[in-house]
Protein backbone atom coordinates (compact mmCIF):
# COMPACT_ATOMS: atom_id res chain seq x y z
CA UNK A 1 -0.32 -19.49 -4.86
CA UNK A 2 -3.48 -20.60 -6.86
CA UNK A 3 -3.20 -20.61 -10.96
CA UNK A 4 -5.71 -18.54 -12.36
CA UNK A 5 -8.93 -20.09 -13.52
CA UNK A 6 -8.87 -20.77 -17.53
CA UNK A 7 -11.70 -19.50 -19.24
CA UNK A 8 -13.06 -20.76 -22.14
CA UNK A 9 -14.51 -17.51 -23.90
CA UNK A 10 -13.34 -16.33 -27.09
CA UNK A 11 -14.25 -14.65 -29.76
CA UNK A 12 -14.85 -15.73 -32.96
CA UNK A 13 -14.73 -14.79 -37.02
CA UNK A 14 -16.96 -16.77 -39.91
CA UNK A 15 -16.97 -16.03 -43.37
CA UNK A 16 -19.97 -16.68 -44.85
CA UNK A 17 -21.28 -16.59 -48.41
CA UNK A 18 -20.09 -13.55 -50.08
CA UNK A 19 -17.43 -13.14 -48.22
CA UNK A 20 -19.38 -11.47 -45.46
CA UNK A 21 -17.54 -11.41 -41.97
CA UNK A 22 -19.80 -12.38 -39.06
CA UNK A 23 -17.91 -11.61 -35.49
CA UNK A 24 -19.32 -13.62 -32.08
CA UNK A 25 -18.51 -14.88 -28.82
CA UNK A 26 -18.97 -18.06 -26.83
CA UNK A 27 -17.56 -20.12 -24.08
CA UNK A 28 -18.21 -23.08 -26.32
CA UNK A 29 -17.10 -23.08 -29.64
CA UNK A 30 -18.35 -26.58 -30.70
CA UNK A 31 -22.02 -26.10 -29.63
CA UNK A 32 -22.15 -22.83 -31.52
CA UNK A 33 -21.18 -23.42 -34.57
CA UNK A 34 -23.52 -26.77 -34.87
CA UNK A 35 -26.21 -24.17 -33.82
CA UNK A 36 -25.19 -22.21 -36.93
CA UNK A 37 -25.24 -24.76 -38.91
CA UNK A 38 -28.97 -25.95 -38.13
CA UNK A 39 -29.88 -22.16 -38.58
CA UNK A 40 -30.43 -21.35 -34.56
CA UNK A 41 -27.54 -19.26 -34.17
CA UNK A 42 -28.10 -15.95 -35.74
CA UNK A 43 -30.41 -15.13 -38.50
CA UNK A 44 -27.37 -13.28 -40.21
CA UNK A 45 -25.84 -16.89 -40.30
CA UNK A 46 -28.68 -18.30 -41.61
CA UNK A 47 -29.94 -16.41 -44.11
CA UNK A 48 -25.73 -16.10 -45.52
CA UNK A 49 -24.95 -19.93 -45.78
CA UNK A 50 -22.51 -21.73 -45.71
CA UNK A 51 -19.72 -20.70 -43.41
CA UNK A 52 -16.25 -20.97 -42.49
CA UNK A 53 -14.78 -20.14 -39.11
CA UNK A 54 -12.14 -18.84 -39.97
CA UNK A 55 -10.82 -16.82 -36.41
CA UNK A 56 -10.93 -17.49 -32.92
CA UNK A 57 -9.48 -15.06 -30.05
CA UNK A 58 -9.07 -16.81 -26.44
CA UNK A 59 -10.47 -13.47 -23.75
CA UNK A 60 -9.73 -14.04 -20.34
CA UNK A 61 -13.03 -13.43 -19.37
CA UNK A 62 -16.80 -12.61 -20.90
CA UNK A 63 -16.23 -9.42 -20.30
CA UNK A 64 -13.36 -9.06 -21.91
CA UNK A 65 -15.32 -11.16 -24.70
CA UNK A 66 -17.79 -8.75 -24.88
CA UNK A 67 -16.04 -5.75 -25.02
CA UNK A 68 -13.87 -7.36 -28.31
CA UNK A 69 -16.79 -8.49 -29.75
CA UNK A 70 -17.94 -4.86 -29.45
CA UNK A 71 -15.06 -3.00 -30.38
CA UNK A 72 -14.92 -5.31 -33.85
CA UNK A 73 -18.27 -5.01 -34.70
CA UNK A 74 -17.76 -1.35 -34.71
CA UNK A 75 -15.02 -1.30 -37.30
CA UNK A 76 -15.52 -1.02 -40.87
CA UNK A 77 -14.93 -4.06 -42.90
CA UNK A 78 -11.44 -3.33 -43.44
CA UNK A 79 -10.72 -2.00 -40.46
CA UNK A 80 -12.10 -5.28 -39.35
CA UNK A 81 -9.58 -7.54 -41.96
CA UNK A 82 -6.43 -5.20 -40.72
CA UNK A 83 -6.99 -5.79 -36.85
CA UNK A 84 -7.58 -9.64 -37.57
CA UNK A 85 -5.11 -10.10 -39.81
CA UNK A 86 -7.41 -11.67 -42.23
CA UNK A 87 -6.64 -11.90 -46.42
CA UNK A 88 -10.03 -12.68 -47.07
């Protein structure tokens, strides 16, 4: 019996300046967040500087990535801070 393959996508939560929640996904966390920090990431990142990640959910797969990402972005904002357990 074979394990089943790791994956590296996740989800992931930043707070940014006014306490403004910005929800992504990646397969590589590192990479992403030094292109939001030189501004190449997401204009909603850039133009809300600094940031803090302050979330990350491990998904299976990018689908299932995608479809969190989705389902999040959908939610009111605390809608969004109830499902993530956040106390910002």
């Amino acid at each position: 019996m074979t394990e089943p393959e790791k994956s590296d996508w996740l989800v992931y939560v930043l707070k940014c300046r006014n306490n403004y929640l910005y929800i992504g996904l990646t397969n590589n966390i590192e990479k992403r967040l030094k292109e939001h920090e030189r501004g190449t990431g997401s204009k909603f990142v850039r133009s809300h500087l600094p940031f803090e990640l302050i979330r990350t959910i491990p998904c299976k797969s990018p689908s299932e990535a995608r479809s969190l990402e989705a389902t999040l972005k959908r939610m009111d904002r605390k809608s969004k801070i109830r499902a993530l357990n956040l106390d910002t």
